[in-house]
PDB file of N, CA and C in Angstrom:
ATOM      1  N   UNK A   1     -36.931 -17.880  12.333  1.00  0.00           N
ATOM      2  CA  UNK A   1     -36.112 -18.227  11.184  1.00  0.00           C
ATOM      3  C   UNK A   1     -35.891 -16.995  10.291  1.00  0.00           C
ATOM      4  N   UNK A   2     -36.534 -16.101  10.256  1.00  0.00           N
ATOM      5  CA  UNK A   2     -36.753 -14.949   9.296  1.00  0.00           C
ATOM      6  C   UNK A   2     -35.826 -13.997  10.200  1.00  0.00           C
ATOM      7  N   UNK A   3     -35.871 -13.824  11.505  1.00  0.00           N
ATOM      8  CA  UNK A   3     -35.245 -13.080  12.050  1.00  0.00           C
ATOM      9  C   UNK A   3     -33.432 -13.680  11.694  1.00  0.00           C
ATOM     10  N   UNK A   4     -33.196 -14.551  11.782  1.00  0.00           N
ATOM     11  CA  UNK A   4     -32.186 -15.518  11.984  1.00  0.00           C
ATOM     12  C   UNK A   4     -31.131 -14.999  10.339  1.00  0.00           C
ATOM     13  N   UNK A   5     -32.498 -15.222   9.359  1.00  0.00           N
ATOM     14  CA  UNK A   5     -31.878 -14.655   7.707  1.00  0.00           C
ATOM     15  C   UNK A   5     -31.517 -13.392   7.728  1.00  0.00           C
ATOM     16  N   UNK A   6     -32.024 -12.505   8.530  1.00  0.00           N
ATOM     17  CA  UNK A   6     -31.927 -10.830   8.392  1.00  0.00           C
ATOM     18  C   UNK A   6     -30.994 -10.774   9.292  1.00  0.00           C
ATOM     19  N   UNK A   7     -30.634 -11.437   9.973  1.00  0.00           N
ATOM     20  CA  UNK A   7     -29.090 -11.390  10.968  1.00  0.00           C
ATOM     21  C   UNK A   7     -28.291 -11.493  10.136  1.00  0.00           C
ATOM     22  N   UNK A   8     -28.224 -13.144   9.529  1.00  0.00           N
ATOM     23  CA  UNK A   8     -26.703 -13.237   8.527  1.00  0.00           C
ATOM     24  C   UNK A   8     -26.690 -12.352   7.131  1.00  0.00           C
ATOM     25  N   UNK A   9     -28.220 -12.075   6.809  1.00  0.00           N
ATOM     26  CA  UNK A   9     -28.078 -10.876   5.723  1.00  0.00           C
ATOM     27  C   UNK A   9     -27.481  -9.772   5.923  1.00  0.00           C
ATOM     28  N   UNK A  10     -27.374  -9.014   7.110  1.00  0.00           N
ATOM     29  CA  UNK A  10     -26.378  -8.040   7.755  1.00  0.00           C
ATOM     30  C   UNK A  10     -24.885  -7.957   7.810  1.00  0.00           C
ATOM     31  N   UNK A  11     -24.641  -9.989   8.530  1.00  0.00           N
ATOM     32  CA  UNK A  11     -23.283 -10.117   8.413  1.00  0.00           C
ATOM     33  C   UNK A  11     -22.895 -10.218   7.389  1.00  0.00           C
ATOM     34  N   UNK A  12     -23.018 -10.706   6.043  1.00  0.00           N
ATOM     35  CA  UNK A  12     -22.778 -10.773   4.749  1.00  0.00           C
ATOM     36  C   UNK A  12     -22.648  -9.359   4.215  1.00  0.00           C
ATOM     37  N   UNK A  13     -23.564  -8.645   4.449  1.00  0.00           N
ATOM     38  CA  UNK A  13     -23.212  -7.198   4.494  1.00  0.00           C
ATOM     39  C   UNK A  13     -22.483  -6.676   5.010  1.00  0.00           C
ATOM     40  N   UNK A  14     -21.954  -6.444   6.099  1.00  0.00           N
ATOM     41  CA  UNK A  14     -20.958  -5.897   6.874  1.00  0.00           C
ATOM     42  C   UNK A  14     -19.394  -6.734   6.643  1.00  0.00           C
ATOM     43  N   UNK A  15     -19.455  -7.957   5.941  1.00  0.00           N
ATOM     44  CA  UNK A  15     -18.224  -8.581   5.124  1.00  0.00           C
ATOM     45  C   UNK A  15     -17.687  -8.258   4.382  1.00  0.00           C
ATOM     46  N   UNK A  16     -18.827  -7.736   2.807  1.00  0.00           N
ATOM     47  CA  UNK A  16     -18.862  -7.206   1.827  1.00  0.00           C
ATOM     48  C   UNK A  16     -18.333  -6.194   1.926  1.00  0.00           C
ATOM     49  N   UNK A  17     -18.616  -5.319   2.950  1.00  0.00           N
ATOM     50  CA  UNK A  17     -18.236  -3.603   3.018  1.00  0.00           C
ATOM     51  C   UNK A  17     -16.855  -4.018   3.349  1.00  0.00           C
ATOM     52  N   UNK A  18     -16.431  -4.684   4.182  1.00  0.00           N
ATOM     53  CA  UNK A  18     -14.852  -5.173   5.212  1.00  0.00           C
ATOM     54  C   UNK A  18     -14.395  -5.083   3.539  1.00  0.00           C
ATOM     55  N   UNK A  19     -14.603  -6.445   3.311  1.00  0.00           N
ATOM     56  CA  UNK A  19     -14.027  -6.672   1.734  1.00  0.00           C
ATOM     57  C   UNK A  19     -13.460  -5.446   0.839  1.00  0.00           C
ATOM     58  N   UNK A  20     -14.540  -4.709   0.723  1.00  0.00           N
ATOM     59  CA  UNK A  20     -14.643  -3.380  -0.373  1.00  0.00           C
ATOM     60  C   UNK A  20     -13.260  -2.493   0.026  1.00  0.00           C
ATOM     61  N   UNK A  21     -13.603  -2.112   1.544  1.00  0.00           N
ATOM     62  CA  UNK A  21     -12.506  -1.497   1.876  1.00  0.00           C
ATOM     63  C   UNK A  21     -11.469  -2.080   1.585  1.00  0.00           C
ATOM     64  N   UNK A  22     -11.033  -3.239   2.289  1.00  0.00           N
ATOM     65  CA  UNK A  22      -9.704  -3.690   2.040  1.00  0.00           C
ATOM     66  C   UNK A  22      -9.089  -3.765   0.513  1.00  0.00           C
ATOM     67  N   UNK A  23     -10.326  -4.151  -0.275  1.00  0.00           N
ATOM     68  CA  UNK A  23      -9.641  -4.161  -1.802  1.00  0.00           C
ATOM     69  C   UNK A  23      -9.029  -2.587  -2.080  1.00  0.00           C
ATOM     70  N   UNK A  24     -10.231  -1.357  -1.668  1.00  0.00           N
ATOM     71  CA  UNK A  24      -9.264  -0.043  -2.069  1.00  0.00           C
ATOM     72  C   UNK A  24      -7.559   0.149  -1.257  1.00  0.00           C
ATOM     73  N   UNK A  25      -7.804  -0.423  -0.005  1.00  0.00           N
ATOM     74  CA  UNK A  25      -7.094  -0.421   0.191  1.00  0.00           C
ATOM     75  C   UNK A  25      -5.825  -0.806  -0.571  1.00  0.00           C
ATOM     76  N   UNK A  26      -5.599  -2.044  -0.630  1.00  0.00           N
ATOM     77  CA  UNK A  26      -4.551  -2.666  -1.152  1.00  0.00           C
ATOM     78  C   UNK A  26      -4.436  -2.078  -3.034  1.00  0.00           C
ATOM     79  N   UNK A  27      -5.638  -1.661  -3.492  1.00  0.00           N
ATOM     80  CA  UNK A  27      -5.670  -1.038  -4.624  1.00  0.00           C
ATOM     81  C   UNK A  27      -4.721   0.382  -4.750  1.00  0.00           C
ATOM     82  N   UNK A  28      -4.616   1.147  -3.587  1.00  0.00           N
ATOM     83  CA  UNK A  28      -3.810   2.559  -3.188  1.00  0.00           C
ATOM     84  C   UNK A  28      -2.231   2.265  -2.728  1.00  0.00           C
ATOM     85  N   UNK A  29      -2.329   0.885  -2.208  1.00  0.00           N
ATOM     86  CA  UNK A  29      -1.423   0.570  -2.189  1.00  0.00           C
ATOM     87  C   UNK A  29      -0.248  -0.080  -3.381  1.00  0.00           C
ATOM     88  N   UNK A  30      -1.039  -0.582  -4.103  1.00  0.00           N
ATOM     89  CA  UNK A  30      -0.714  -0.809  -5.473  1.00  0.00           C
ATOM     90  C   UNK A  30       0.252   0.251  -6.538  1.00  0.00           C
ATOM     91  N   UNK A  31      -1.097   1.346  -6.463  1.00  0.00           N
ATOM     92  CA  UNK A  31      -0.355   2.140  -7.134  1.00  0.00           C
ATOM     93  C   UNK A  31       0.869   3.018  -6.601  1.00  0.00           C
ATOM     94  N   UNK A  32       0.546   3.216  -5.222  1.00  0.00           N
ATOM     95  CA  UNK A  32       2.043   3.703  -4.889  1.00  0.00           C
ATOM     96  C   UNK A  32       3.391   2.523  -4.668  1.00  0.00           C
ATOM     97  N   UNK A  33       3.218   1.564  -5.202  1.00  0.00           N
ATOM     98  CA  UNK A  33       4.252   0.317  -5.207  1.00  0.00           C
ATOM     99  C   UNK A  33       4.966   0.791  -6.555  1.00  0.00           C
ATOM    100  N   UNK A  34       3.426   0.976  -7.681  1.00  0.00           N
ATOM    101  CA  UNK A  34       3.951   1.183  -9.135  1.00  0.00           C
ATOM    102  C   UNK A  34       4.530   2.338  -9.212  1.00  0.00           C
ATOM    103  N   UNK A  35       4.114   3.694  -8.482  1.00  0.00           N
ATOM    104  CA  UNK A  35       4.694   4.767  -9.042  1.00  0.00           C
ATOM    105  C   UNK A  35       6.904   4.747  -8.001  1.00  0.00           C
ATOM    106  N   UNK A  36       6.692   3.945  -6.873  1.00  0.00           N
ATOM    107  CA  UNK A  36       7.801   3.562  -6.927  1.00  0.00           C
ATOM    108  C   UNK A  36       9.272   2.952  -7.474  1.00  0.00           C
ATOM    109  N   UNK A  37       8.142   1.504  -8.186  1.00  0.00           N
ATOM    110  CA  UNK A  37       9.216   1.187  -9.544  1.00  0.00           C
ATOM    111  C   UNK A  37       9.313   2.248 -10.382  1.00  0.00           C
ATOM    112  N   UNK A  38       8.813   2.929 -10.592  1.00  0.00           N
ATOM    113  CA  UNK A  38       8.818   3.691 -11.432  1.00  0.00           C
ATOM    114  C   UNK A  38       9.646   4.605 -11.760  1.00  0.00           C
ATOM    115  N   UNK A  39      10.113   5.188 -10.739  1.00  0.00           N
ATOM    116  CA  UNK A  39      10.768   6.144 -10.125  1.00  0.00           C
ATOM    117  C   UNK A  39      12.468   5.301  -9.933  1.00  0.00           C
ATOM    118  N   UNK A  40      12.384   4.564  -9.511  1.00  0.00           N
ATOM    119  CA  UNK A  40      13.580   3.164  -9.410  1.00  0.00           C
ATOM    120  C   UNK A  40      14.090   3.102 -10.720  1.00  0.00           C
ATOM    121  N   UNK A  41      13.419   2.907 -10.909  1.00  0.00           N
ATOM    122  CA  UNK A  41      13.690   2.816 -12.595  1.00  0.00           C
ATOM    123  C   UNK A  41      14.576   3.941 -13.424  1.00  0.00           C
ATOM    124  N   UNK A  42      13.529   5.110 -12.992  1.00  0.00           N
ATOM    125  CA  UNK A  42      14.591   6.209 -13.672  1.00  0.00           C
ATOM    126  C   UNK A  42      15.634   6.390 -13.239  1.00  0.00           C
ATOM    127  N   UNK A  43      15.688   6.370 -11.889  1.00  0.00           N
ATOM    128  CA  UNK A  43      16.985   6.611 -11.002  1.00  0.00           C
ATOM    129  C   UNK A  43      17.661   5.735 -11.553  1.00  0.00           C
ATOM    130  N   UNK A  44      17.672   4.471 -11.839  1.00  0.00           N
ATOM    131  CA  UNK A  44      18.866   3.588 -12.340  1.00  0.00           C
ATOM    132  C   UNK A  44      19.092   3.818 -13.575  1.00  0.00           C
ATOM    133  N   UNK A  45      18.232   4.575 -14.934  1.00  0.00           N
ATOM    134  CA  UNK A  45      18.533   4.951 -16.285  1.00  0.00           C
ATOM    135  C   UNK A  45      19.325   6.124 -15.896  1.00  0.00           C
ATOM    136  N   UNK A  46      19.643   6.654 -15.070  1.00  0.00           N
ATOM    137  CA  UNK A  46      19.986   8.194 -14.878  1.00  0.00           C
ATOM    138  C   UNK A  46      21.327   7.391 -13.887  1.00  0.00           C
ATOM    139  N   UNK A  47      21.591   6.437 -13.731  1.00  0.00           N
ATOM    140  CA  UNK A  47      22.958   5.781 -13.004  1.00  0.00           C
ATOM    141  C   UNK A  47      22.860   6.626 -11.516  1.00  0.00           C
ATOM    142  N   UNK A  48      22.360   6.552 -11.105  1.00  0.00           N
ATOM    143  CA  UNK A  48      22.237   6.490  -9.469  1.00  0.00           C
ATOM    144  C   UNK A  48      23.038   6.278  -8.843  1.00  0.00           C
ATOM    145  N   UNK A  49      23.653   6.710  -7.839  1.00  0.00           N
ATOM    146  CA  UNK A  49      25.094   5.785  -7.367  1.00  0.00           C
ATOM    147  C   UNK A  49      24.024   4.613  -6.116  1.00  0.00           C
ATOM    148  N   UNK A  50      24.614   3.572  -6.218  1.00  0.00           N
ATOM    149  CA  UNK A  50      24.214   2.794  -4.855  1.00  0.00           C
ATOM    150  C   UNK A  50      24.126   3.433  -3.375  1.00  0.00           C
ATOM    151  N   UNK A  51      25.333   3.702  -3.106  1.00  0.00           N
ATOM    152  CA  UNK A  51      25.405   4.861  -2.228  1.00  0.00           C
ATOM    153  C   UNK A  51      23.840   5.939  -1.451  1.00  0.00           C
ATOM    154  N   UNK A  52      24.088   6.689  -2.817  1.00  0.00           N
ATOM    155  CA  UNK A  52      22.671   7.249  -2.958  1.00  0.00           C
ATOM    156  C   UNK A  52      21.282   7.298  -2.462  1.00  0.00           C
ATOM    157  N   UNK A  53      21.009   5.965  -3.494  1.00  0.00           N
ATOM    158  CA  UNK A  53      19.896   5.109  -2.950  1.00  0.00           C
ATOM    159  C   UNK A  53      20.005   4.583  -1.808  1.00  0.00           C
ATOM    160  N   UNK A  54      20.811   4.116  -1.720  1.00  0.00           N
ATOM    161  CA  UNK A  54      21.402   3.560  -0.090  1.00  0.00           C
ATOM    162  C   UNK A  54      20.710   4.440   1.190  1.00  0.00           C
ATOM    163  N   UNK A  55      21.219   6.013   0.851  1.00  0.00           N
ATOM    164  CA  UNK A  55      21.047   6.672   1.668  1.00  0.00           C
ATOM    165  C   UNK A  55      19.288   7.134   1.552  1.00  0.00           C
ATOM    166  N   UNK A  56      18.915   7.175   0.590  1.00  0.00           N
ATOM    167  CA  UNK A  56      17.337   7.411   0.860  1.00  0.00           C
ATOM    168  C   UNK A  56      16.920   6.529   0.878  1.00  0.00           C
ATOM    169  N   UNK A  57      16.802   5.068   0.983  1.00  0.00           N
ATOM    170  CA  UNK A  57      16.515   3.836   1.242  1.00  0.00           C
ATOM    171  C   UNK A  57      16.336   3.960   3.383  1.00  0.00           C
ATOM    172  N   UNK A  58      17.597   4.526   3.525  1.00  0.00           N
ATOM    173  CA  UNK A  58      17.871   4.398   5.018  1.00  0.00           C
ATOM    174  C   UNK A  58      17.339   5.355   5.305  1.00  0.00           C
ATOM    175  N   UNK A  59      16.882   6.349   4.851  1.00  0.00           N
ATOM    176  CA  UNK A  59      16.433   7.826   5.525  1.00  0.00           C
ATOM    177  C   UNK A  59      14.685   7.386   5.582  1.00  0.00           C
ATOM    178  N   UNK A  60      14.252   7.037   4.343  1.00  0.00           N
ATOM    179  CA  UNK A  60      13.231   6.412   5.035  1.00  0.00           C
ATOM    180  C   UNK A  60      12.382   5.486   5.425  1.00  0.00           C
ATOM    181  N   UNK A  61      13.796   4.443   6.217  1.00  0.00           N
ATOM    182  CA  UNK A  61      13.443   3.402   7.304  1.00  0.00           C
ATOM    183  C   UNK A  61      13.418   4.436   8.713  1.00  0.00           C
ATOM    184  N   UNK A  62      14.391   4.827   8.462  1.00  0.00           N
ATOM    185  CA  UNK A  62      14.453   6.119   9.773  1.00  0.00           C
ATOM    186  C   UNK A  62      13.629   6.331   9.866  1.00  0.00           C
ATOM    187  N   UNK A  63      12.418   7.233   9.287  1.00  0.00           N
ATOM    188  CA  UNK A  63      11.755   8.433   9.257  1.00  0.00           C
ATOM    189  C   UNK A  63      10.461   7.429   9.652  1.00  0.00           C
ATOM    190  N   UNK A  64      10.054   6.262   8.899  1.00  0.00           N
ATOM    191  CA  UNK A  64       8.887   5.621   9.182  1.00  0.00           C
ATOM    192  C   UNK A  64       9.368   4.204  10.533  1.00  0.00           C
ATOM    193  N   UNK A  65      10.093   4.199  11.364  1.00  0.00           N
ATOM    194  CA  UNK A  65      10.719   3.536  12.410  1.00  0.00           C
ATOM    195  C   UNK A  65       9.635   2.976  13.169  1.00  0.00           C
ATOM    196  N   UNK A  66       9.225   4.281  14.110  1.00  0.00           N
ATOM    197  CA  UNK A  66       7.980   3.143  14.997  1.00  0.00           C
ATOM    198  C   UNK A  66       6.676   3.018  14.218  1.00  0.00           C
ATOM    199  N   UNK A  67       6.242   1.544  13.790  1.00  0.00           N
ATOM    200  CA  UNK A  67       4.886   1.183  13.054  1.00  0.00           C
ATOM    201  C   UNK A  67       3.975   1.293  14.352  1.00  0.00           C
ATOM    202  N   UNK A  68       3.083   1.893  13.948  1.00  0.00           N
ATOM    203  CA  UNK A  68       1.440   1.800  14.555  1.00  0.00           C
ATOM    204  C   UNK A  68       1.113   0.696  14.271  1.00  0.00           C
ATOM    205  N   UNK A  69       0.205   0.692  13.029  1.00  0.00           N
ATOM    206  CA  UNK A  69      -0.738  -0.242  12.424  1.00  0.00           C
ATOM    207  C   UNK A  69      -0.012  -0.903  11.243  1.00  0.00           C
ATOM    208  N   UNK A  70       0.187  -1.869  10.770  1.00  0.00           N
ATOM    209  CA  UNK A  70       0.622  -2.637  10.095  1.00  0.00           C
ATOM    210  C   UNK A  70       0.406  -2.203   8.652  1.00  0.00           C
ATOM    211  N   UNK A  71      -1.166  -2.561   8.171  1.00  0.00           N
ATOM    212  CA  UNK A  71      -1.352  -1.841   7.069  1.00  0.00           C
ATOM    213  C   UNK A  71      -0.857  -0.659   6.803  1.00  0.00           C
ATOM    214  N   UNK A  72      -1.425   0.418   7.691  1.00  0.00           N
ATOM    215  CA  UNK A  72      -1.085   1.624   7.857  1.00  0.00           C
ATOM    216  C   UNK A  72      -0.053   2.057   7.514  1.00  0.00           C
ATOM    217  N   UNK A  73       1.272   1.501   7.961  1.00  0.00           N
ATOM    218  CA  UNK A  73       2.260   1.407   8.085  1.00  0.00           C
ATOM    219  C   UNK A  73       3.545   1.226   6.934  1.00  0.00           C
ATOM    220  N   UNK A  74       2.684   0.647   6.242  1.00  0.00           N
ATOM    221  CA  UNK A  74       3.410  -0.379   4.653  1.00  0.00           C
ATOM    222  C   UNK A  74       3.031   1.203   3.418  1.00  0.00           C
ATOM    223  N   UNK A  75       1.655   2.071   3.895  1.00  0.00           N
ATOM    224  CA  UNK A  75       1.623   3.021   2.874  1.00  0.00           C
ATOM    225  C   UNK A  75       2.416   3.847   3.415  1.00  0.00           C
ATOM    226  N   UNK A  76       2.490   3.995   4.307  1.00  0.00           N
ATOM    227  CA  UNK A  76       3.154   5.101   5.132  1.00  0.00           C
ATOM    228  C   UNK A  76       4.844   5.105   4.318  1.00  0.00           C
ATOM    229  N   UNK A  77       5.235   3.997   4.665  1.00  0.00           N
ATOM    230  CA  UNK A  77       6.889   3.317   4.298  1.00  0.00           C
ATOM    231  C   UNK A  77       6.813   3.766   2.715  1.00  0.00           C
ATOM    232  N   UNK A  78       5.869   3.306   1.790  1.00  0.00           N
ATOM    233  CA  UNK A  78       6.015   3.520   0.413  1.00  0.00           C
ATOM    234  C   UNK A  78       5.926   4.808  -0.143  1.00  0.00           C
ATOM    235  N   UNK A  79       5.178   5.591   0.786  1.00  0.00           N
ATOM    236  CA  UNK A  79       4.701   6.912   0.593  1.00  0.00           C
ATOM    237  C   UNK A  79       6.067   7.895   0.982  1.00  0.00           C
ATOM    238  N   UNK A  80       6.615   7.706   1.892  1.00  0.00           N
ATOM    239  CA  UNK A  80       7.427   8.186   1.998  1.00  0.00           C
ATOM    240  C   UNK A  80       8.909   7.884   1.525  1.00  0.00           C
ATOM    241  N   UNK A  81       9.036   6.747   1.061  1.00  0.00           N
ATOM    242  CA  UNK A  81       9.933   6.644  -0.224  1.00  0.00           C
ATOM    243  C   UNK A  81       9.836   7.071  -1.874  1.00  0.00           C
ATOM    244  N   UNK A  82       8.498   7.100  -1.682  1.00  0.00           N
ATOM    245  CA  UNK A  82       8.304   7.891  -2.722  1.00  0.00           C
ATOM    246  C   UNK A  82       8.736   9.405  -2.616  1.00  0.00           C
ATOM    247  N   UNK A  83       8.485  10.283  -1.740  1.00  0.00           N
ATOM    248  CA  UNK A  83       8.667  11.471  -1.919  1.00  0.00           C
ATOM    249  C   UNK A  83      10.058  11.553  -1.747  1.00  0.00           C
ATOM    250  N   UNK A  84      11.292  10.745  -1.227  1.00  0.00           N
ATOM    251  CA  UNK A  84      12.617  10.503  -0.984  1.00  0.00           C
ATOM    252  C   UNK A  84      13.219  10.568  -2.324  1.00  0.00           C
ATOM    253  N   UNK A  85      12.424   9.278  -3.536  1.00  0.00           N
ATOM    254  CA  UNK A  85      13.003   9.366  -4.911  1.00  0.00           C
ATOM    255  C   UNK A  85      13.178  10.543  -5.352  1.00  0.00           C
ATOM    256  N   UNK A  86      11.492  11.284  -5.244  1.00  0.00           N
ATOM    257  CA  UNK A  86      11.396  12.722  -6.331  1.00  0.00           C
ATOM    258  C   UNK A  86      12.290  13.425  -5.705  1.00  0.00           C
ATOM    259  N   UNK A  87      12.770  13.768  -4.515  1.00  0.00           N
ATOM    260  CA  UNK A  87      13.506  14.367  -4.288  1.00  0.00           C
ATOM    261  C   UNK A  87      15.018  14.915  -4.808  1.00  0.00           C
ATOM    262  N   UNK A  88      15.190  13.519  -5.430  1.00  0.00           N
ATOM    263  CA  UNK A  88      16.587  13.009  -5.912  1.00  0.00           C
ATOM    264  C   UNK A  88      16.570  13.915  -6.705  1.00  0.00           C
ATOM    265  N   UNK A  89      18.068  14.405  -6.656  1.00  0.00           N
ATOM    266  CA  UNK A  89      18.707  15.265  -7.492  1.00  0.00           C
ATOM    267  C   UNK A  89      18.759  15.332  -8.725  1.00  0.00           C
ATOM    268  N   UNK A  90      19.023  14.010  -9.051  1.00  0.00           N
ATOM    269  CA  UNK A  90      19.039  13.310 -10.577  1.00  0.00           C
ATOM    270  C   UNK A  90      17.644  13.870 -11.157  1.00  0.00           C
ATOM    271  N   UNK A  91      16.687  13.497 -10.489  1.00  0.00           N
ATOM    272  CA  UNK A  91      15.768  13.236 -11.189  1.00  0.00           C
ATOM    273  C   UNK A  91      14.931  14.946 -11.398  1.00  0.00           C
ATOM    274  N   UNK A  92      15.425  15.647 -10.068  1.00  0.00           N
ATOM    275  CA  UNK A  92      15.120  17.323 -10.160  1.00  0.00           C
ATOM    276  C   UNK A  92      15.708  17.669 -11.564  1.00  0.00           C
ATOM    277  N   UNK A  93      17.350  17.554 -11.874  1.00  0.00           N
ATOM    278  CA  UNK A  93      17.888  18.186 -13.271  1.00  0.00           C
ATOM    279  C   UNK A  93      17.690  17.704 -14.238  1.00  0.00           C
ATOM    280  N   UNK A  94      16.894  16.365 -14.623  1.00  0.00           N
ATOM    281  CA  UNK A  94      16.494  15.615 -15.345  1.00  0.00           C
ATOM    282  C   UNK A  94      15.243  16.838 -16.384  1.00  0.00           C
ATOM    283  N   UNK A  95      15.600  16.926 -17.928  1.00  0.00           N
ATOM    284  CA  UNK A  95      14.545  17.708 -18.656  1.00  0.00           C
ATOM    285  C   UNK A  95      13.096  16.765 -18.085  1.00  0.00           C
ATOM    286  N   UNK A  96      11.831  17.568 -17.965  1.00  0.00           N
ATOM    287  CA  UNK A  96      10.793  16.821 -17.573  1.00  0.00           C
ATOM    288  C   UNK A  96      10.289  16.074 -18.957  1.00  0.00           C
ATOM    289  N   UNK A  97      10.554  16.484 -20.316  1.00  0.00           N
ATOM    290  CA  UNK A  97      10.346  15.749 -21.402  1.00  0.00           C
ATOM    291  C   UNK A  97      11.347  15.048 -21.859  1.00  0.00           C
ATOM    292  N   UNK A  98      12.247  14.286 -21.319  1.00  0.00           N
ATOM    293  CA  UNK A  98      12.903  13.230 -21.329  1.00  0.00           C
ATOM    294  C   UNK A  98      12.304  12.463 -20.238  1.00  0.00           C
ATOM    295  N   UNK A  99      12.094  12.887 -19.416  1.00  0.00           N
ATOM    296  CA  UNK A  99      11.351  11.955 -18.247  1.00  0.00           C
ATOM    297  C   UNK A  99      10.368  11.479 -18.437  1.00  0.00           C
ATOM    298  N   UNK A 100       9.556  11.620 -19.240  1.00  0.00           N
ATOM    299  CA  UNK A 100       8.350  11.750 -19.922  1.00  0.00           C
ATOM    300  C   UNK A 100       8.587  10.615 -21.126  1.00  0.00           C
ATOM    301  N   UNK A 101       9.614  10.847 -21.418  1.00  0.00           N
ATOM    302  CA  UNK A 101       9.538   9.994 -22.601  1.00  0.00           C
ATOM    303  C   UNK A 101       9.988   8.929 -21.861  1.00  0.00           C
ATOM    304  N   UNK A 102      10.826   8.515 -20.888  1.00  0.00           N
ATOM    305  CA  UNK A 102      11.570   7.186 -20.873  1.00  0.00           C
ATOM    306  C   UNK A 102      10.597   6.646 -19.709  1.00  0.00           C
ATOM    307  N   UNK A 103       9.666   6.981 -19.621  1.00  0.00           N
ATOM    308  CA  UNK A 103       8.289   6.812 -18.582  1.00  0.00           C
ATOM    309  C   UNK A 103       7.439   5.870 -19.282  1.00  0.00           C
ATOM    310  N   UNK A 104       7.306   6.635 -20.583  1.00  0.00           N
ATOM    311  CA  UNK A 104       6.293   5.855 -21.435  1.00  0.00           C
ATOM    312  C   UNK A 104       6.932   5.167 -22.398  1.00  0.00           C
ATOM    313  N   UNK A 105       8.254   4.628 -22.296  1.00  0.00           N
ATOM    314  CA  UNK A 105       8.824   3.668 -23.079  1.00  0.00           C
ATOM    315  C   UNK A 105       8.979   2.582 -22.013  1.00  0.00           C
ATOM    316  N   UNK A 106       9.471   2.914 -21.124  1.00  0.00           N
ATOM    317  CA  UNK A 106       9.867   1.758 -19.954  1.00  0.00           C
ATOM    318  C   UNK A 106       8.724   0.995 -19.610  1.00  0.00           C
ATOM    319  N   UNK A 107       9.183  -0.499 -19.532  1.00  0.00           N
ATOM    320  CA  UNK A 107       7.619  -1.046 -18.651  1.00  0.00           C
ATOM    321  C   UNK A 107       8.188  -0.766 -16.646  1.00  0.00           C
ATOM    322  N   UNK A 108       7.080  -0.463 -15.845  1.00  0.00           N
ATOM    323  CA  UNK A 108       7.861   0.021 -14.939  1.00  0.00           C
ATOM    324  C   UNK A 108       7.733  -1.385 -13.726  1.00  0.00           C
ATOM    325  N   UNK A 109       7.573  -2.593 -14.164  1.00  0.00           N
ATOM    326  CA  UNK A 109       7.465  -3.594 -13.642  1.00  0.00           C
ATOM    327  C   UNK A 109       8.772  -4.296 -13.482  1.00  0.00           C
ATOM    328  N   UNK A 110       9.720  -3.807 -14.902  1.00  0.00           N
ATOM    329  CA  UNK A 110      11.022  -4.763 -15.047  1.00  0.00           C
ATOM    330  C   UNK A 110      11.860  -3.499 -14.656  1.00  0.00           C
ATOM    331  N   UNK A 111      12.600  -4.463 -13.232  1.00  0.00           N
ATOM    332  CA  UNK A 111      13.911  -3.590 -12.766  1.00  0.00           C
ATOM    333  C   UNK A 111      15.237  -4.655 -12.603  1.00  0.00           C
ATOM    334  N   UNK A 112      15.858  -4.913 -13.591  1.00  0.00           N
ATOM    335  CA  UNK A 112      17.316  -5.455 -13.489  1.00  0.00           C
ATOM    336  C   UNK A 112      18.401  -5.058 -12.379  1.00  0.00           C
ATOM    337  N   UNK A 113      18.589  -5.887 -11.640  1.00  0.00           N
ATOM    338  CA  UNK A 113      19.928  -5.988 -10.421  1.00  0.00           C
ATOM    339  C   UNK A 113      21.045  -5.863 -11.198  1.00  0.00           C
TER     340      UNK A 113
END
């Protein structure tokens, strides 16, 4: 019976850890969701053409095309739309202290269609 408790005390342990990970996980994933709106955001205060976005929207579905791993896969996609936004032109000639300011005025949760 004692042996039996120190078994499922292990599996409970080895759950816990599963758990832990997955929360950072989805925690890293989080924030690169937020620093996306974020970025969305400016691009549309800075009038973006659709177009535009369009095209780095599609450049990287392209670029992240064949998924491996699923999880994997979803940072991969966000991560690399992220570096697609900064890229944006707009947002290169943009003063960095105007960017700055409409960063920390904006909530970066609300994005209007």
């Amino acid at each position: 019976e004692l042996q039996q408790k120190v078994e499922e005390t292990e599996l409970l342990k080895m759950e816990l850890q599963m758990l832990e990970t997955e929360r950072v996980r989805l925690s890293l994933v989080e924030e690169k969701f937020m620093d996306v709106l974020q970025l969305l955001q400016q691009l549309r205060d800075l009038n973006i053409s659709k177009r535009a976005l369009g095209k780095i929207l599609l450049s990287t579905l392209e670029s992240c095309r064949d998924p491996q791993n699923g999880k994997a896969h979803l940072f991969e996609v966000l991560d690399t739309l992220y570096h697609g936004l900064t890229a944006c032109e707009l947002l290169q000639s943009q003063p960095l202290e105007q960017a700055q300011n409409r960063q920390s005025l904006s909530n970066p949760l609300v994005i209007s269609c």
